[in-house]
Every structure is written in structure tokens, then in C-alpha cells.
PDB file of N, CA and C in Angstrom:
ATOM      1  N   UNK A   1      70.736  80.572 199.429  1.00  0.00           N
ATOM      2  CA  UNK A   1      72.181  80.599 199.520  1.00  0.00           C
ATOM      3  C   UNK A   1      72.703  79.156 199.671  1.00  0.00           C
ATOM      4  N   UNK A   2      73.795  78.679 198.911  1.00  0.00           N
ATOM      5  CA  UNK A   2      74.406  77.513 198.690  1.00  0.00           C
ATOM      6  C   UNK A   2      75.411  77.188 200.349  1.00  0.00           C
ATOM      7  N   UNK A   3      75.329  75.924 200.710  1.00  0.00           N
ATOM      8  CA  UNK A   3      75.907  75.132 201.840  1.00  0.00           C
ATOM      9  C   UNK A   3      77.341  75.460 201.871  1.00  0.00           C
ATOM     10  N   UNK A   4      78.092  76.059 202.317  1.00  0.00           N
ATOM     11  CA  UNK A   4      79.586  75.822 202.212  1.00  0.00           C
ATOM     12  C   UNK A   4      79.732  74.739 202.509  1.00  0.00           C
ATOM     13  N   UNK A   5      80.899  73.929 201.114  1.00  0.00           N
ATOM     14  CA  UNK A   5      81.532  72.441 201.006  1.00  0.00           C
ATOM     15  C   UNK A   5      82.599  72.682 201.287  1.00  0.00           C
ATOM     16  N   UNK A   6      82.704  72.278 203.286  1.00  0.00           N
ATOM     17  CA  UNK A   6      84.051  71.897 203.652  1.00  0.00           C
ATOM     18  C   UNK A   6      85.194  70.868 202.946  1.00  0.00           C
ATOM     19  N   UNK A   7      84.643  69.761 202.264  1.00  0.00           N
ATOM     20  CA  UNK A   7      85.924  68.604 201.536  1.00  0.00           C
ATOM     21  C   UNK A   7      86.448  69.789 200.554  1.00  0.00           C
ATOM     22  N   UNK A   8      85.494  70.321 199.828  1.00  0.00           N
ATOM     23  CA  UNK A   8      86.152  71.671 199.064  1.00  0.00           C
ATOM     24  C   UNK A   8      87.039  72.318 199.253  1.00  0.00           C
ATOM     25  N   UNK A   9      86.541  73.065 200.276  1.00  0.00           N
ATOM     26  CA  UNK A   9      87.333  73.985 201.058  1.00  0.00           C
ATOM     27  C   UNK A   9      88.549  73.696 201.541  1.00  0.00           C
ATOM     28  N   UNK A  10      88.653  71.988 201.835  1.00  0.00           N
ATOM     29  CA  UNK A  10      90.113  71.496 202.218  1.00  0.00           C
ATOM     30  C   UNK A  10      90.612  71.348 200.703  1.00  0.00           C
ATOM     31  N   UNK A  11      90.340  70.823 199.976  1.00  0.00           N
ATOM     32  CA  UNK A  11      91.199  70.582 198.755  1.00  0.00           C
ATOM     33  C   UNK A  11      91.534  71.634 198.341  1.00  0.00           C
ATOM     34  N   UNK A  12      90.758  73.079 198.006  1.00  0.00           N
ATOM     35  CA  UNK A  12      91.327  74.189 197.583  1.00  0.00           C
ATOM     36  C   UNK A  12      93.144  74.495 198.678  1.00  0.00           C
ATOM     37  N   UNK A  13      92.299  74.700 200.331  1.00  0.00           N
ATOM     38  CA  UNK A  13      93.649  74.936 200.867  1.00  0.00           C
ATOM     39  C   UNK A  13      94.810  74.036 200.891  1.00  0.00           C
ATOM     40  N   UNK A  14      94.658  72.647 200.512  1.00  0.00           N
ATOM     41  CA  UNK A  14      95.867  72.061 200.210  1.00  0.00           C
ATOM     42  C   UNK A  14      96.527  72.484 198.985  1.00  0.00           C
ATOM     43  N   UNK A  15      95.932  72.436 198.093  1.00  0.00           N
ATOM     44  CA  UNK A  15      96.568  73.092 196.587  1.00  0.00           C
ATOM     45  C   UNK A  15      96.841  74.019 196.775  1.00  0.00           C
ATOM     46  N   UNK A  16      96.438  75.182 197.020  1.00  0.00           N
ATOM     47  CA  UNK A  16      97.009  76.755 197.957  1.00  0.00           C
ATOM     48  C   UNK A  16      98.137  76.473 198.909  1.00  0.00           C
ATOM     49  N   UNK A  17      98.343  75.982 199.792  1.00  0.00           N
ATOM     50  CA  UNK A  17      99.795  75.518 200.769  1.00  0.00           C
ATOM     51  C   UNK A  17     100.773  74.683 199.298  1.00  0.00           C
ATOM     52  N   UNK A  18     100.477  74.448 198.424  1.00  0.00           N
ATOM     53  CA  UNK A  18     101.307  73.600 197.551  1.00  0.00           C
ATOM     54  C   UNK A  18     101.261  74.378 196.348  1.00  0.00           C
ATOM     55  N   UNK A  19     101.364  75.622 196.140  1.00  0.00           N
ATOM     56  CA  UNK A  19     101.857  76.574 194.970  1.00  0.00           C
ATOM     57  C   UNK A  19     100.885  76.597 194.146  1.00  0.00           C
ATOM     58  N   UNK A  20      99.715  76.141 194.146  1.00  0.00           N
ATOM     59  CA  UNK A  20      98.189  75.620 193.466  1.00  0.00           C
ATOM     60  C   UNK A  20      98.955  74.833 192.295  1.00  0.00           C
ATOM     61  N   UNK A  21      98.208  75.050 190.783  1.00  0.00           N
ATOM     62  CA  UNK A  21      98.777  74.484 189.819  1.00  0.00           C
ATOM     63  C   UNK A  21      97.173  73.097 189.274  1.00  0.00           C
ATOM     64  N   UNK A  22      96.292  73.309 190.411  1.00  0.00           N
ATOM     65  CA  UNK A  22      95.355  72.262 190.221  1.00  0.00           C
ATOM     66  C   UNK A  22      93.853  73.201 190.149  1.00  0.00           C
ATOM     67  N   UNK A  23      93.408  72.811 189.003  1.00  0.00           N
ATOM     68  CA  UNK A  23      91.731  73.383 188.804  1.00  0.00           C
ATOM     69  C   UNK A  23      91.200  72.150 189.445  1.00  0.00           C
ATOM     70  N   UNK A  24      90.014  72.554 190.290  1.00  0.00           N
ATOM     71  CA  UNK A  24      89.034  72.085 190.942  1.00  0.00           C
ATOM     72  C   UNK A  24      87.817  71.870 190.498  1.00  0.00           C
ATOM     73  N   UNK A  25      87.357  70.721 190.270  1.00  0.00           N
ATOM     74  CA  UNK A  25      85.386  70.728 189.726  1.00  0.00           C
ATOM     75  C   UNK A  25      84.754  69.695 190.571  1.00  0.00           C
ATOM     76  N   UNK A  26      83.480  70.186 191.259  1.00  0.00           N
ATOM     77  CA  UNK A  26      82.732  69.939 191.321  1.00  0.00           C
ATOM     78  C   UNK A  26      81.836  69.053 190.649  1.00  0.00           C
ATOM     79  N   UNK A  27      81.815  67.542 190.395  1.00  0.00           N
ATOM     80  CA  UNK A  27      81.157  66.909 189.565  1.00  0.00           C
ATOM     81  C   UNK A  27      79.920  65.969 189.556  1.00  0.00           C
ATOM     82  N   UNK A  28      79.292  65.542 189.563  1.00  0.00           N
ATOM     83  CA  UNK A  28      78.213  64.809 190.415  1.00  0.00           C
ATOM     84  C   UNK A  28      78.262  64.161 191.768  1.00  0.00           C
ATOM     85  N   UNK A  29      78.873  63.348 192.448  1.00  0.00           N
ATOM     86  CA  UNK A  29      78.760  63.200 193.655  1.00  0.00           C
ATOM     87  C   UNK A  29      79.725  63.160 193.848  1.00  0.00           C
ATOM     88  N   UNK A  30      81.205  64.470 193.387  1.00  0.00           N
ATOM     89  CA  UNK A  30      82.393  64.074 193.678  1.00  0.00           C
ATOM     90  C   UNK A  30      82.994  64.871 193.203  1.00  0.00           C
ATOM     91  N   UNK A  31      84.891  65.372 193.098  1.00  0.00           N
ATOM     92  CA  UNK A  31      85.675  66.458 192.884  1.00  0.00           C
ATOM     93  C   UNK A  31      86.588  66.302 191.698  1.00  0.00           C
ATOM     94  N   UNK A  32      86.701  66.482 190.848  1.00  0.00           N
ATOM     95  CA  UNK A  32      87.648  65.911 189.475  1.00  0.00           C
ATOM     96  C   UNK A  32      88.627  67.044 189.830  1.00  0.00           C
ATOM     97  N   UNK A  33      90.229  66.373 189.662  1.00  0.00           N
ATOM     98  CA  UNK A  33      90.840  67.522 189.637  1.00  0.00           C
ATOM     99  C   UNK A  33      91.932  67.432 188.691  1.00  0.00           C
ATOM    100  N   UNK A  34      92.547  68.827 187.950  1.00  0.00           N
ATOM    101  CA  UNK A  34      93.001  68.748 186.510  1.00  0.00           C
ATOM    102  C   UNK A  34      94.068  70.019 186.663  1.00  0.00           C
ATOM    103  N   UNK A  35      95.222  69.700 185.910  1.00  0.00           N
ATOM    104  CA  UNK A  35      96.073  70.159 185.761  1.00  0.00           C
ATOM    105  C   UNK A  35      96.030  71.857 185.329  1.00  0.00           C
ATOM    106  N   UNK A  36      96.271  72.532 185.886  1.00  0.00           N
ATOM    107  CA  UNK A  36      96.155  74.136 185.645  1.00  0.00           C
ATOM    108  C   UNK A  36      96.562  74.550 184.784  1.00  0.00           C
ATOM    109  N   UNK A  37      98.065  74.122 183.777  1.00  0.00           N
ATOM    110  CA  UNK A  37      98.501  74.680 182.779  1.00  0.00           C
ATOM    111  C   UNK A  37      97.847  73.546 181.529  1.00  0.00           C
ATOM    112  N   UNK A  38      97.846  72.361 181.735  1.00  0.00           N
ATOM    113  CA  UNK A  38      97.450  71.863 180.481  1.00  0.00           C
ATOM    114  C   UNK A  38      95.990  71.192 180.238  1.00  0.00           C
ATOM    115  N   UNK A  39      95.121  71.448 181.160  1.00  0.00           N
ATOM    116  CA  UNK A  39      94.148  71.111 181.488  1.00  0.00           C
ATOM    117  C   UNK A  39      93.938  69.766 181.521  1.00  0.00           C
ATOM    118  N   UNK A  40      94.853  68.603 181.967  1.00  0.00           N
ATOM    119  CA  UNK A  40      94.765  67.086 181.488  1.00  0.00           C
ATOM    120  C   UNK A  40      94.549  66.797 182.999  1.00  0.00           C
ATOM    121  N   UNK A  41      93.584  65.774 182.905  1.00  0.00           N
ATOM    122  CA  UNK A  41      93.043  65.219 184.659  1.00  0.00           C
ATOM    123  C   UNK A  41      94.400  64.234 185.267  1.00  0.00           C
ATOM    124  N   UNK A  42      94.013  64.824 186.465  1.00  0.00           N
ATOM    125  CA  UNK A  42      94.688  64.379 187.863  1.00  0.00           C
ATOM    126  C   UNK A  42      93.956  63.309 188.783  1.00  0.00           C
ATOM    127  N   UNK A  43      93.144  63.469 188.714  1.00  0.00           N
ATOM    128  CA  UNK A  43      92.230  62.639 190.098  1.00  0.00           C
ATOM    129  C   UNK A  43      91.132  62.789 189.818  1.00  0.00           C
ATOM    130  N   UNK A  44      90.173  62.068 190.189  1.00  0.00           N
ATOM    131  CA  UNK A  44      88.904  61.915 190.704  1.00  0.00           C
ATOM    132  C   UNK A  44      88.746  61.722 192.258  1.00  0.00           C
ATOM    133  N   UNK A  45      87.952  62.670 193.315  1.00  0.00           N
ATOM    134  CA  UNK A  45      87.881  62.105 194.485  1.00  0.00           C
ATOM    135  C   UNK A  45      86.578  62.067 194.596  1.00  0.00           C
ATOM    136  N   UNK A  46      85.488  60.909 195.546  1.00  0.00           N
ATOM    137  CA  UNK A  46      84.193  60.797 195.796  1.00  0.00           C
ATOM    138  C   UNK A  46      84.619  60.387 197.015  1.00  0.00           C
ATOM    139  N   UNK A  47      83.458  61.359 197.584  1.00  0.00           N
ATOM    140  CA  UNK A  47      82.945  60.752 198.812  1.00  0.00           C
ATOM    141  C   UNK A  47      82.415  59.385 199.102  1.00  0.00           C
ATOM    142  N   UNK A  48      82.964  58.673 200.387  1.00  0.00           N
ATOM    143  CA  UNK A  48      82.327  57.497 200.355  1.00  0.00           C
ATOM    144  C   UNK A  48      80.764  57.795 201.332  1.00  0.00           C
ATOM    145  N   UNK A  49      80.753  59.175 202.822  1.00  0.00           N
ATOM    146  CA  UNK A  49      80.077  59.274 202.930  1.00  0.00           C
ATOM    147  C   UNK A  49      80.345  58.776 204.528  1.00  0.00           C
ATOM    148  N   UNK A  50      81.337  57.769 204.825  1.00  0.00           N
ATOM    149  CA  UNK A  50      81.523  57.608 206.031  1.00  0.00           C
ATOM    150  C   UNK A  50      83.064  58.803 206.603  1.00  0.00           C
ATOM    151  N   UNK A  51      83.355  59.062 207.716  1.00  0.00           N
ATOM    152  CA  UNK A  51      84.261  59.667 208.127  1.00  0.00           C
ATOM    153  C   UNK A  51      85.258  60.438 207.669  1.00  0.00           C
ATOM    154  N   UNK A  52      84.839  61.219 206.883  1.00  0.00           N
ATOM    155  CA  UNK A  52      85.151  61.954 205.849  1.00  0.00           C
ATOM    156  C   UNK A  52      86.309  61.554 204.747  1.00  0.00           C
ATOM    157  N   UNK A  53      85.684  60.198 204.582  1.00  0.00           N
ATOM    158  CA  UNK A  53      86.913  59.310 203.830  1.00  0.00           C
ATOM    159  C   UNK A  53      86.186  59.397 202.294  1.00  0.00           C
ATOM    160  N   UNK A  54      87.548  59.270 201.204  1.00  0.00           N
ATOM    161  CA  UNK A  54      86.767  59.438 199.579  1.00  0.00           C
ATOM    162  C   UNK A  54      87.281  57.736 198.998  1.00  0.00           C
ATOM    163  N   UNK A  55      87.167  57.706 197.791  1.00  0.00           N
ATOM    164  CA  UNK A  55      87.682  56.963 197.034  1.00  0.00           C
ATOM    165  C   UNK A  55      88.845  57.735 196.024  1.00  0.00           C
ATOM    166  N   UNK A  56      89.872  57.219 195.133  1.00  0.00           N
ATOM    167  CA  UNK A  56      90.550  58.119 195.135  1.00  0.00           C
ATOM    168  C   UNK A  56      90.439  57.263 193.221  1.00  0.00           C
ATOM    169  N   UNK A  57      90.677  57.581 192.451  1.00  0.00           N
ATOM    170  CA  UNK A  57      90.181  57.411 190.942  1.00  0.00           C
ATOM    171  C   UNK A  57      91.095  57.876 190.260  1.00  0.00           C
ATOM    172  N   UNK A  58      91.408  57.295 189.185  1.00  0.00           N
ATOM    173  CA  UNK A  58      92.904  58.106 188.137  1.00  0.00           C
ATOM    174  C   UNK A  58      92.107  58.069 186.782  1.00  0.00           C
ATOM    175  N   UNK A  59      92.667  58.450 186.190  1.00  0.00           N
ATOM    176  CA  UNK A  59      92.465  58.731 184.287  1.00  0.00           C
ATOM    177  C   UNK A  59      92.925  57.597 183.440  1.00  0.00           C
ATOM    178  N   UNK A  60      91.888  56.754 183.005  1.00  0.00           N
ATOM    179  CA  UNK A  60      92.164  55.889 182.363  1.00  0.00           C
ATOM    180  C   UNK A  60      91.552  55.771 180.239  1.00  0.00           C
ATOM    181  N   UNK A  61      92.251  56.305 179.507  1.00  0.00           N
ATOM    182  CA  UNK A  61      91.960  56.184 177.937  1.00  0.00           C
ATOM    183  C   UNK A  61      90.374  57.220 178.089  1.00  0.00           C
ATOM    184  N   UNK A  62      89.457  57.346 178.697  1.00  0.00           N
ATOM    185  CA  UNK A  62      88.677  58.659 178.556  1.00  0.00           C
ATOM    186  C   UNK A  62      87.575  58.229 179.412  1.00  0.00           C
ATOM    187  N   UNK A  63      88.035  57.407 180.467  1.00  0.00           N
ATOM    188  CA  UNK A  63      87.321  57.431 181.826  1.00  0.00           C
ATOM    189  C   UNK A  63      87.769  57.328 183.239  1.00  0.00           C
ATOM    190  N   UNK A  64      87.150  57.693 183.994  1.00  0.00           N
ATOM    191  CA  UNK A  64      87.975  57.840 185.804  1.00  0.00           C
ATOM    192  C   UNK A  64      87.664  56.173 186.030  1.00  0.00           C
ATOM    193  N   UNK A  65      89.279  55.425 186.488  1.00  0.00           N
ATOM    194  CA  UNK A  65      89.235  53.856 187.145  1.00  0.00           C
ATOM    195  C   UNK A  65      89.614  54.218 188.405  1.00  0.00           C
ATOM    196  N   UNK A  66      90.116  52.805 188.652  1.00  0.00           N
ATOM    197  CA  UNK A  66      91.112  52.386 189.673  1.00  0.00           C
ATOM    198  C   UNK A  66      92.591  53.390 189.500  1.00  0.00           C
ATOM    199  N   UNK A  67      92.680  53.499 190.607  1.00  0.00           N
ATOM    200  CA  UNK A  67      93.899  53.797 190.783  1.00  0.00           C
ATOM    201  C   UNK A  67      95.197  53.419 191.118  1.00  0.00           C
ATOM    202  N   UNK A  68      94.338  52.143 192.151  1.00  0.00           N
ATOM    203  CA  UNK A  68      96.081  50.677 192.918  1.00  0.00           C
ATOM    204  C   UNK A  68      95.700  50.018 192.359  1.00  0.00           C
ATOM    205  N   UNK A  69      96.680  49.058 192.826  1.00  0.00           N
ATOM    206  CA  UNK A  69      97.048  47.471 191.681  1.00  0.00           C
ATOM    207  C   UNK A  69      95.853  46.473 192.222  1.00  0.00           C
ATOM    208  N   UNK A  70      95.278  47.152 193.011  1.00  0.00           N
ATOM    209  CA  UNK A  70      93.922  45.949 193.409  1.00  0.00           C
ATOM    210  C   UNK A  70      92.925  46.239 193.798  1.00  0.00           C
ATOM    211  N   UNK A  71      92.302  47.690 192.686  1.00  0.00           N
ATOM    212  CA  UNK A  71      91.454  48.340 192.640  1.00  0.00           C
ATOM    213  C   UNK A  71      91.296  49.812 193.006  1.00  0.00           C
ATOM    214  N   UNK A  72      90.306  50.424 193.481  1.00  0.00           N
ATOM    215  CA  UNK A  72      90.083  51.795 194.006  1.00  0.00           C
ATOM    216  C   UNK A  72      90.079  51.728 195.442  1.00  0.00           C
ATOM    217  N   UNK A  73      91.333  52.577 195.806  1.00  0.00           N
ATOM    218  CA  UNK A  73      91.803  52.575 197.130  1.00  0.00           C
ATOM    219  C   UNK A  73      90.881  53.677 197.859  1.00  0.00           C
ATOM    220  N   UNK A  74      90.659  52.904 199.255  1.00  0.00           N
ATOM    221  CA  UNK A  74      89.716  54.406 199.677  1.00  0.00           C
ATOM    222  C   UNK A  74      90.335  55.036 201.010  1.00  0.00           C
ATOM    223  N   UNK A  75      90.589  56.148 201.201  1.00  0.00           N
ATOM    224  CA  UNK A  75      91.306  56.470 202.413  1.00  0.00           C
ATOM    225  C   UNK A  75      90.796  58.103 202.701  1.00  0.00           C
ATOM    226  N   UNK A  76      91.263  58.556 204.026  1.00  0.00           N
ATOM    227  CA  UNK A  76      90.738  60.213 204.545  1.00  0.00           C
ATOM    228  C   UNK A  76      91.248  60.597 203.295  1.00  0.00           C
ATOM    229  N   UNK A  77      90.142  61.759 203.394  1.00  0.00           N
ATOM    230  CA  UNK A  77      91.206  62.784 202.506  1.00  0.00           C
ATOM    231  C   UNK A  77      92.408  63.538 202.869  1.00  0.00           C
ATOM    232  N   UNK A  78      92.735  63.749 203.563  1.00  0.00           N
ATOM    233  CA  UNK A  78      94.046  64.043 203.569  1.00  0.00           C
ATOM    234  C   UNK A  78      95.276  63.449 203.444  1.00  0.00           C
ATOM    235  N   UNK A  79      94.925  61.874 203.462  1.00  0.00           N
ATOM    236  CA  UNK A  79      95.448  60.569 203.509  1.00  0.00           C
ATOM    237  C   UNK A  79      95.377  60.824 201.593  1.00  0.00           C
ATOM    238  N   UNK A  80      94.182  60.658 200.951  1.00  0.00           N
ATOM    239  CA  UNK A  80      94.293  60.864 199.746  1.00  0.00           C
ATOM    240  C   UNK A  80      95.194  62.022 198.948  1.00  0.00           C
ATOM    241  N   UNK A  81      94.801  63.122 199.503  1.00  0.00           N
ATOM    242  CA  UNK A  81      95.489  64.178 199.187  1.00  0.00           C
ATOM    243  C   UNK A  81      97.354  64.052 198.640  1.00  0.00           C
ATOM    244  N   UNK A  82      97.321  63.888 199.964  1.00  0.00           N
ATOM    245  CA  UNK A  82      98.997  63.181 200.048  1.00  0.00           C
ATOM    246  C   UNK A  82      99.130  62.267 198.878  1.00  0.00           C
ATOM    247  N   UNK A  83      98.540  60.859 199.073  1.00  0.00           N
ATOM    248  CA  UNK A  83      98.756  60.246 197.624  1.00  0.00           C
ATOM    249  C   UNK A  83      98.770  60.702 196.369  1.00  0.00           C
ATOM    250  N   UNK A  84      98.188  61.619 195.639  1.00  0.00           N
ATOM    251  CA  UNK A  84      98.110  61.948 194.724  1.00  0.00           C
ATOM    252  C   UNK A  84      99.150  63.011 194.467  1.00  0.00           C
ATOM    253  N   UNK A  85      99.250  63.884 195.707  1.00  0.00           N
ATOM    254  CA  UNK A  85     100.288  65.000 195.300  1.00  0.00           C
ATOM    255  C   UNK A  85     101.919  64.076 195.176  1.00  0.00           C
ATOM    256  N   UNK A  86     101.611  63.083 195.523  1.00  0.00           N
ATOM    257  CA  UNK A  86     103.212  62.348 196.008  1.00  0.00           C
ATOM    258  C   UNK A  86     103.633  60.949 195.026  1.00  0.00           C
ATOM    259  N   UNK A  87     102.660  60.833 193.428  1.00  0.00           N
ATOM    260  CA  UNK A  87     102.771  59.590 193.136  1.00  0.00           C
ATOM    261  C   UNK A  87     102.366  59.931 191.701  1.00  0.00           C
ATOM    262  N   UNK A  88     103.358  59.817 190.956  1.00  0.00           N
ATOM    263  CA  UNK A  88     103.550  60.222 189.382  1.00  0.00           C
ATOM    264  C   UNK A  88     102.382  59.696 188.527  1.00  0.00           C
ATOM    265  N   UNK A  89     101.903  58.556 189.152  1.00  0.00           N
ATOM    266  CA  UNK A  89     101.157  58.084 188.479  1.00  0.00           C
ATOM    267  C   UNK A  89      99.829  58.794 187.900  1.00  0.00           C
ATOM    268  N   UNK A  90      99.615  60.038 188.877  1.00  0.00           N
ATOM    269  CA  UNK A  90      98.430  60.612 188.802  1.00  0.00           C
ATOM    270  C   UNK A  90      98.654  61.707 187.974  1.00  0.00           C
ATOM    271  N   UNK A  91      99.969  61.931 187.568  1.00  0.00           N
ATOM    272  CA  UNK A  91     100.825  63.560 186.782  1.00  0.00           C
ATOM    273  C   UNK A  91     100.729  62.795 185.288  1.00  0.00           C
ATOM    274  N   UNK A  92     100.693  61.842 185.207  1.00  0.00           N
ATOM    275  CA  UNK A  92     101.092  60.978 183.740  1.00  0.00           C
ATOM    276  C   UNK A  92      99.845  61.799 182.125  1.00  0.00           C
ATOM    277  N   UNK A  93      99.025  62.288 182.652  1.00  0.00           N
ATOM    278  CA  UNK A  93      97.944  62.964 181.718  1.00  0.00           C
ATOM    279  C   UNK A  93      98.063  64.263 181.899  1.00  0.00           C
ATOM    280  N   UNK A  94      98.413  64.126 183.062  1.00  0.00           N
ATOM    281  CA  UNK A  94      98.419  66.557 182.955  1.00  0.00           C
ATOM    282  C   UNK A  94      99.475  66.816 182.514  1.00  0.00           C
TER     283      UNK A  94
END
């Protein structure tokens, strides 16, 4: 039987408290997440592994970059969460 993934489990219930609208994947050491009606990516989040903090990644021409103006910002996830639900920049492909 598979580990329940709490960072999971929070990202699902934030998108659930926020009308969903976001498919969730599971991707190698990290969570890609993509627009529900048009399937165009939103985010990349990875774990960094310390205090349940990620890196937070955007959609760049047909790979996950940076996301701020002075690289890949890393913050809690819920700290991330917030950013992404709150900053157009990440809606620009879905």
C-alpha cells in the first residue's frame, strides 16, 4: 500500500477551498499543475526537502523555468500556493 502524500493532500485541499479548476500530477520529484478546462500548465512545484518548503517553476516555450525576475523563488507551500493562485503570470498558458 502506497504512503499518503501530505504536500498532495494540501494542494488538492487548496484547489478544493478555491472552486478547483486545477489538475494535479505527480511528476518525478515534484507536482505539475495544469489548467482543468484547457489543459495548459500552471506551475511546477518541487520539494526542496527542508521545512516543507518547494521551489515554485512557471512554463516557459516547452519547459518548467524560473518564475521571478531573479530566478526560482523558493518559499512554504502555502506561501507558494498563494503566489500562484494570486499572479497572472502563472494563468498566461492555461
Amino acid at each position: 500500500m502506497a504512503c499518503p502524500d501530505p504536500m498532495l493532500g494540501r494542494i488538492e485541499a487548496f484547489n478544493r477551498d478555491r472552486g478547483g479548476g486545477v489538475v494535479l500530477r505527480r511528476a518525478g520529484k515534484g507536482y505539475s499543475l495544469y489548467n482543468e478546462r484547457s489543459g495548459g500548465p500552471v506551475a511546477r512545484l518541487k520539494p526542496t526537502g527542508e521545512d516543507g518548503k518547494v521551489r515554485v517553476l512557471a512554463w516557459h516555450r516547452e519547459k518548467w523555468g524560473a518564475s521571478g525576475p531573479f530566478g526560482v523563488p523558493t518559499m512554504t507551500l502555502d506561501r507558494a500556493l498563494d503566489y500562484i493562485a494570486s499572479n497572472p503570470f502563472f494563468w498566461i498558458h492555461a
